[in-house]
Protein backbone atom coordinates (compact mmCIF):
# COMPACT_ATOMS: atom_id res chain seq x y z
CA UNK A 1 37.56 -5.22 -5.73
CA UNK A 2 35.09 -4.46 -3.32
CA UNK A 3 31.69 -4.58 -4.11
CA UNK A 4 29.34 -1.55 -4.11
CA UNK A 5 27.91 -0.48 -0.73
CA UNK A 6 24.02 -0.70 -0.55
CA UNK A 7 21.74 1.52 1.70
CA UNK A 8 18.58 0.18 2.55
CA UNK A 9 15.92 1.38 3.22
CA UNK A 10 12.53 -0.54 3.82
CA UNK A 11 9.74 -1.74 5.34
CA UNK A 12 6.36 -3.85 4.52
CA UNK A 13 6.45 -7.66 3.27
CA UNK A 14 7.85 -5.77 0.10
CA UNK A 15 11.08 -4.22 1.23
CA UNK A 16 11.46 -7.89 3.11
CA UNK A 17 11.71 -9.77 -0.24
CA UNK A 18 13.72 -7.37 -1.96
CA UNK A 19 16.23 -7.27 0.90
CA UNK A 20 16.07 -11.39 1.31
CA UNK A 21 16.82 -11.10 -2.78
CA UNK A 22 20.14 -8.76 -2.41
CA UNK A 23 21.16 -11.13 0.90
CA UNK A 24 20.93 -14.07 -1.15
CA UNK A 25 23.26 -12.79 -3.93
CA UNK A 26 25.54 -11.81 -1.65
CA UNK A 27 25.04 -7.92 -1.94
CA UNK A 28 27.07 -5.66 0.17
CA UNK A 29 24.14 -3.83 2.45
CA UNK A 30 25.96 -1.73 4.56
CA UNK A 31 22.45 -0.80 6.96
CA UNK A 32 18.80 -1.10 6.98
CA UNK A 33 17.10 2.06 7.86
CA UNK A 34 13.27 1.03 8.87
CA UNK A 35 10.60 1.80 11.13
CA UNK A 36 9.31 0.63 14.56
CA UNK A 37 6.45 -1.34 14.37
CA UNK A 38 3.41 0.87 15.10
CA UNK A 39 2.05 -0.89 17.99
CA UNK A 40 -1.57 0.36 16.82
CA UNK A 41 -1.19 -1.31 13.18
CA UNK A 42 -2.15 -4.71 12.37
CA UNK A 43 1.60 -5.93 11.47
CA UNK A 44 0.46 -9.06 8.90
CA UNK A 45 3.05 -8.84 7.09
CA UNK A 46 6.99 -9.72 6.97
CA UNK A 47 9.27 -6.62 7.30
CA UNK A 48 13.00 -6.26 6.17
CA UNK A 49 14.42 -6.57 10.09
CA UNK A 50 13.26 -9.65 10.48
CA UNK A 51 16.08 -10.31 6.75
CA UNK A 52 18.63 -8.18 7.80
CA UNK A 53 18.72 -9.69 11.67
CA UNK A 54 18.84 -13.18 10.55
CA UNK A 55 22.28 -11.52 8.18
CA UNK A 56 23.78 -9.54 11.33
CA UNK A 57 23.34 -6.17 9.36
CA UNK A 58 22.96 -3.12 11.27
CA UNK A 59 19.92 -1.94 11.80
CA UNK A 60 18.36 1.61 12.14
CA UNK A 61 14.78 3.03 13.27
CA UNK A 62 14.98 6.55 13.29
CA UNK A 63 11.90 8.65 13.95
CA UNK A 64 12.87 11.07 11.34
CA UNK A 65 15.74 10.05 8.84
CA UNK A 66 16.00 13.52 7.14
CA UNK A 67 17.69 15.40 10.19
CA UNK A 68 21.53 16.62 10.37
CA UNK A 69 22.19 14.14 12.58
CA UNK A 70 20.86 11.32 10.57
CA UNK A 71 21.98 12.94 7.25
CA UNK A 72 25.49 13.06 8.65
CA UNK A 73 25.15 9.45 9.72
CA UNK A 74 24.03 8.26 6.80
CA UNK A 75 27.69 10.29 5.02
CA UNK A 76 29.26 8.54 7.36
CA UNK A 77 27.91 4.70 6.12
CA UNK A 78 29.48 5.77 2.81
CA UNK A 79 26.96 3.69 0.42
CA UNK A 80 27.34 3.75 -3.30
CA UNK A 81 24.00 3.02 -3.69
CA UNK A 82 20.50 3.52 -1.90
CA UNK A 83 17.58 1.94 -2.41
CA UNK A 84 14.23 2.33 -1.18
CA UNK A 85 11.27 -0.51 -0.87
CA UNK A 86 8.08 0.93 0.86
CA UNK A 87 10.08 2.91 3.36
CA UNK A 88 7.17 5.50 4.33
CA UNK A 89 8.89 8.83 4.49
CA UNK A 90 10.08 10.30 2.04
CA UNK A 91 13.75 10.89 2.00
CA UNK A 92 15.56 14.30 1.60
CA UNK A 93 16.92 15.41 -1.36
CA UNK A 94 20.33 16.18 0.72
CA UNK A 95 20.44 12.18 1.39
CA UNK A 96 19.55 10.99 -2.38
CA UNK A 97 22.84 12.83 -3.48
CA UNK A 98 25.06 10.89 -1.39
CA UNK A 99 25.07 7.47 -3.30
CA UNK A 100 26.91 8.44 -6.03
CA UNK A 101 25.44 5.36 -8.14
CA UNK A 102 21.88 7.31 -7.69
CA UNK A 103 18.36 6.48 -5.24
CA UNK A 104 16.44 4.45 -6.46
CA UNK A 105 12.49 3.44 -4.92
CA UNK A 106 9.94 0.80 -5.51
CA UNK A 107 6.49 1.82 -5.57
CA UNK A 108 3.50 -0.15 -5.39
CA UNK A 109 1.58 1.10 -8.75
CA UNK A 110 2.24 1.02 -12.76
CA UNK A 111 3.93 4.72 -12.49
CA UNK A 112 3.04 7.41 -13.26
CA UNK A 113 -0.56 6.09 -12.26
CA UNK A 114 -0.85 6.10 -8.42
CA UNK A 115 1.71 8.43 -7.18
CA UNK A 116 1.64 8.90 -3.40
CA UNK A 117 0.43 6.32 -0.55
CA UNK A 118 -1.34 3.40 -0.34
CA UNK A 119 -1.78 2.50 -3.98
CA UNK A 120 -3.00 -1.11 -3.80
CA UNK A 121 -5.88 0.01 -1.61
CA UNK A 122 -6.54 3.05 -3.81
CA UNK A 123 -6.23 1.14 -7.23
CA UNK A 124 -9.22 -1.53 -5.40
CA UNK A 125 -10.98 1.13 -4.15
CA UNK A 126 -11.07 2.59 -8.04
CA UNK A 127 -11.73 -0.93 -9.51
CA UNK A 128 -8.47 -1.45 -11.70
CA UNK A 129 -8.19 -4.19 -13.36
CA UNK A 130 -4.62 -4.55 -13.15
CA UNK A 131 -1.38 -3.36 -10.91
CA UNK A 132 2.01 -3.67 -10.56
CA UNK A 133 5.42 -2.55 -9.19
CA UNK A 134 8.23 0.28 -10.61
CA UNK A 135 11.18 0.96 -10.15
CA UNK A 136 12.09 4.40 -10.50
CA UNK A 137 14.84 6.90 -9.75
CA UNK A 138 13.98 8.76 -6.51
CA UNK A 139 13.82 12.66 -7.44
CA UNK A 140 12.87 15.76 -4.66
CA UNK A 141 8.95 15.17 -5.74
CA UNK A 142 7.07 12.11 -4.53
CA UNK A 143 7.40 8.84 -7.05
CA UNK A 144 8.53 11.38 -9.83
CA UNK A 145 11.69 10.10 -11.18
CA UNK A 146 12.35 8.26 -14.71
CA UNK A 147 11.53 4.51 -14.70
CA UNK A 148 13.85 2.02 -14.56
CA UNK A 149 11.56 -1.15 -14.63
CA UNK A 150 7.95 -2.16 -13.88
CA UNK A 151 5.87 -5.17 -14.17
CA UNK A 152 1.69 -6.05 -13.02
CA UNK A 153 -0.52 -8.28 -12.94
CA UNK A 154 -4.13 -8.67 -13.72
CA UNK A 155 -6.21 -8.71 -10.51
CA UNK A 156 -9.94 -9.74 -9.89
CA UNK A 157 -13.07 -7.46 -9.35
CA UNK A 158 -13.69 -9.44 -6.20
CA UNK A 159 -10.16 -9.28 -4.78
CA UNK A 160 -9.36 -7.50 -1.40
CA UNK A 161 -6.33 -5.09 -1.20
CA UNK A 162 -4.27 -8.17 0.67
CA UNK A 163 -4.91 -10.25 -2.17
CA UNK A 164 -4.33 -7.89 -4.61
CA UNK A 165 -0.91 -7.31 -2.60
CA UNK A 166 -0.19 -11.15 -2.87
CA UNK A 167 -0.38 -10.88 -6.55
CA UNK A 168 1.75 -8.23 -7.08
CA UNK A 169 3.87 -8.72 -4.49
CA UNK A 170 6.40 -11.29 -6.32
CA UNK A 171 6.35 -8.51 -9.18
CA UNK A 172 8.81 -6.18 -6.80
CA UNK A 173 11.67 -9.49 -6.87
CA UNK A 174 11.39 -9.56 -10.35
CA UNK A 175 12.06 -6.52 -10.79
CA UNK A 176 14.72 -5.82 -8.85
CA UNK A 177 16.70 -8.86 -9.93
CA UNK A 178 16.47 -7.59 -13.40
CA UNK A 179 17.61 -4.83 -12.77
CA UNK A 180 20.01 -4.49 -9.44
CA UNK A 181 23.24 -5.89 -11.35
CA UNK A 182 22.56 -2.67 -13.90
CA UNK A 183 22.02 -0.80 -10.96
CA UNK A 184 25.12 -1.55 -9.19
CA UNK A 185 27.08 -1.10 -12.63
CA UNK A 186 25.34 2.58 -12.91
CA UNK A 187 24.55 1.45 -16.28
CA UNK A 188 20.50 1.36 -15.81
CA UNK A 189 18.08 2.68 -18.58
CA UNK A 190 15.80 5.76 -17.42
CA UNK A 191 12.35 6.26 -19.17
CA UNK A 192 11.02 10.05 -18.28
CA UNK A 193 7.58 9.33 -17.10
CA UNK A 194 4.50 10.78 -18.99
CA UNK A 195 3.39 13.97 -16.87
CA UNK A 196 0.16 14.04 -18.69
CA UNK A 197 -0.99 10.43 -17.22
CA UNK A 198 0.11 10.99 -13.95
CA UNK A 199 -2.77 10.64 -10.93
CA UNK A 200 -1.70 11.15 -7.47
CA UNK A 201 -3.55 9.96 -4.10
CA UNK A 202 -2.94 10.31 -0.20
CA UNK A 203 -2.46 8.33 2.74
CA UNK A 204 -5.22 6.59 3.95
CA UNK A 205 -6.95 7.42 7.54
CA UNK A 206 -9.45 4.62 9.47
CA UNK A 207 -11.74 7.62 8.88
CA UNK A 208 -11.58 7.33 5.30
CA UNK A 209 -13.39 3.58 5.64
CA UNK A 210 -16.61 5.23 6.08
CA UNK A 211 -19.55 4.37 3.68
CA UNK A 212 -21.43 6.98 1.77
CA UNK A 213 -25.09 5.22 1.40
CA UNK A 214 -25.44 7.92 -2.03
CA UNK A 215 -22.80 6.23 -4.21
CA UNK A 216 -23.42 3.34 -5.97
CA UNK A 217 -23.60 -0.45 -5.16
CA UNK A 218 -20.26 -1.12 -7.32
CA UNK A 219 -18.42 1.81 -5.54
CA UNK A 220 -19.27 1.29 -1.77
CA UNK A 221 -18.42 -2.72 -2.29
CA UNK A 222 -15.08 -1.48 -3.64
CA UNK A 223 -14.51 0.84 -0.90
CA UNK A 224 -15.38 -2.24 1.49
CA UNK A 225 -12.40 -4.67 -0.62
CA UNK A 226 -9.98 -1.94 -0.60
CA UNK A 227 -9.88 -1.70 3.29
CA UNK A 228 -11.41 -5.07 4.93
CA UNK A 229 -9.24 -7.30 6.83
CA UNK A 230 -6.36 -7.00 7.40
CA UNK A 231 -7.20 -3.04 6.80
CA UNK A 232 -9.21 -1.09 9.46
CA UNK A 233 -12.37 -1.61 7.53
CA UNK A 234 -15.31 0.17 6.40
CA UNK A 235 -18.09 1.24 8.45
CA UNK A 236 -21.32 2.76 9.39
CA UNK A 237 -22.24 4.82 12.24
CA UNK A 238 -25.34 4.05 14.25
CA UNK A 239 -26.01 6.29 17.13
CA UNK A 240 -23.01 5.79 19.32
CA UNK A 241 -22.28 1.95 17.77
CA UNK A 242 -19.98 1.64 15.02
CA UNK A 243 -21.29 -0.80 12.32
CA UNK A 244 -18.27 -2.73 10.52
CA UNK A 245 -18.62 -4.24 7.12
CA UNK A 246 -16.27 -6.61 6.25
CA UNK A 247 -17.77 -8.06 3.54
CA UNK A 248 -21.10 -7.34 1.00
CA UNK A 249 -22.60 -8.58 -1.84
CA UNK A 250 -24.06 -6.46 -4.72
CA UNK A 251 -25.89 -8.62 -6.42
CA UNK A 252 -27.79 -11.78 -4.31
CA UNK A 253 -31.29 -12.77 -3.92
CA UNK A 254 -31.86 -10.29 -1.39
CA UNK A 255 -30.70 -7.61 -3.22
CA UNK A 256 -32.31 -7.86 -6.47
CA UNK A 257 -35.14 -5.49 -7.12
CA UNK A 258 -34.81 -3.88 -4.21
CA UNK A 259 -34.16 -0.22 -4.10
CA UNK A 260 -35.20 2.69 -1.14
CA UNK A 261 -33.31 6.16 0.26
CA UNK A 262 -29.52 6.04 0.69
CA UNK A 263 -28.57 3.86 3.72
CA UNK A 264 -32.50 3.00 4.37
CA UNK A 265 -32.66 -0.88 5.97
CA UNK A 266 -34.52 -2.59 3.49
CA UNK A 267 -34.08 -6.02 5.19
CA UNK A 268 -32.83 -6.99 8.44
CA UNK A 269 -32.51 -10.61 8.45
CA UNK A 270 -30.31 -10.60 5.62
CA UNK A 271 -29.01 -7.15 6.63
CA UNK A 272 -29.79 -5.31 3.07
CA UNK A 273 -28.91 -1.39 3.25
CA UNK A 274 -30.02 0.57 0.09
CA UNK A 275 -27.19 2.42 -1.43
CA UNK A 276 -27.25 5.47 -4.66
CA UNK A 277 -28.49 3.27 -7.30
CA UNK A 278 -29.78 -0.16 -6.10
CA UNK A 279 -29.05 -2.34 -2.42
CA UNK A 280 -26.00 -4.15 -1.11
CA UNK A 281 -25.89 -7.12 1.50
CA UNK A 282 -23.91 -7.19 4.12
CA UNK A 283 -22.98 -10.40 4.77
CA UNK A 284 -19.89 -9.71 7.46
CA UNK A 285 -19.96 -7.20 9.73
CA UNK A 286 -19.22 -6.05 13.68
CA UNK A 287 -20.70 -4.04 15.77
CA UNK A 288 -18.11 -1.85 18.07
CA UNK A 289 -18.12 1.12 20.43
CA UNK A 290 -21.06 -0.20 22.28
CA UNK A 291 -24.15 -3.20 22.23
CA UNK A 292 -25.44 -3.42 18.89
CA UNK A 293 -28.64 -1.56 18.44
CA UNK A 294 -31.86 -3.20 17.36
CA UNK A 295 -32.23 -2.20 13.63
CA UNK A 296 -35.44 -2.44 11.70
CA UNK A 297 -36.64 -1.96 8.53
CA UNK A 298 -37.13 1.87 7.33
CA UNK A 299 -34.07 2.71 9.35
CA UNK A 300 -31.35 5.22 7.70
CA UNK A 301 -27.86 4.54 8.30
């Protein structure tokens, strides 16, 4: 008997391992449907090509995936099943229909918490404590449908978004090898998600990295982990020089006591800004855009 025909579609370090998972069982992916690497993105990260070349599976880049053409393409690959691991469009609800064992998607977040993009950054950014990865029927509305599985992981008040990725990245394997045989067997248990817990966030810009001196010490040092390295980063203009902070401290022997306007230099050498309820030190930054300026102390950011 032949075994079910898989879809694929992926991209990130996430859909690589999930893909490398179904390759090593000896899955029947029929494609990969992925993206071109943005050649203005940092690419630190594995993707699912680099998996599906090593296999000889056929693989497919287009620029939009929800067009007749496509949709009539995709008909055409016959799969049983599709599955989607941080593939970043969403996918029409004329292409879910076609698997006839359902669309399925794993999202970065403890659903329904953290619908929409970038959750790991926004989840640091809002100082969880803990994140995970779900599994969850793919519906017409964005990381919607009844769960299948999810699992997380407790993750530091200090982390970065990549290490809070590393954490929770293994949780996406484990779920999907619980589950994929249930899958494939259309025999998979469906929770409805709780409507009245759901919170839903947008893609993140470069623009969005950019510090408001008003809120507090706690919230501007999150900002700063949610989007360092290997993110674009959070910043500070001065005059026509960028000022990139890669990494602060809220609470060090420069900072203690000390308290003046919003984004007033309080110190230069440590570089302590005053923020909406007390000082931060920032202890890695960059200038860009043009030579760094000469700060001094009384100066507002």
């Amino acid at each position: 008997m032949a075994k079910p025909r898989i879809l694929f579609f992926g991209y990130s370090e996430v859909g690589y391992e999930c893909l490398s998972l179904l390759l090593e069982r000896g899955d029947n992916i029929v494609a990969l449907i992925t993206h071109e690497d943005n050649p203005h993105e940092k690419i630190w990260f594995k993707t699912p090509a680099v998996a599906a070349k090593e296999k000889g599976i056929p693989i497919f880049t287009p620029e939009k995936a929800n067009t007749p053409e496509w949709i009539e393409r995709i008909a055409a690959l016959k799969p049983d099943l599709i599955l989607s691991v941080y593939y970043r469009n969403m996918i029409s609800s004329k292409i879910l229909p076609l698997a006839p064992l359902g669309a399925f998607n794993m999202h970065g977040s403890l659903l329904p918490k953290y619908r929409g993009r970038a959750p790991i950054n926004w989840a640091v950014l809002h100082g969880e404590p803990r994140i995970g990865m779900t599994l969850h029927r793919m519906v017409k509305s964005a990381d919607a449908g009844a769960i299948v599985d999810q699992e997380g992981v407790e993750i530091g008040p200090r982390d970065t978004a990549e290490q809070a990725f590393r954490k929770v990245l293994p949780c996406a394997r484990r779920v999907l090898a619980r589950q994929i045989d249930s899958l494939l067997a259309g025999k998979a248990r469906e929770t409805p998600q709780d409507e009245t817990q759901v919170t839903y966030f947008g893609g993140r810009k470069p623009e969005d990295g950019r510090i408001a001196w008003t809120q507090t010490s706690g919230q501007i040092f999150n900002l700063i982990r949610a989007v360092t390295d290997p993110y674009p980063g959070a910043f500070s203009d001065v005059g026509p020089a960028r000022l990139m902070v890669w990494w602060a401290e809220t609470d060090s022997p420069a900072t203690r006591g000390r308290r003046g306007r919003p984004g007033e230099v309080l110190s230069v050498s440590p570089l302590v800004v005053a923020t909406g309820d007390g000082a931060l030190e920032l202890t890695k930054t960059e200038w860009r855009n043009a030579p760094a300026p000469v700060l001094r102390v009384g100066q507002i950011l």
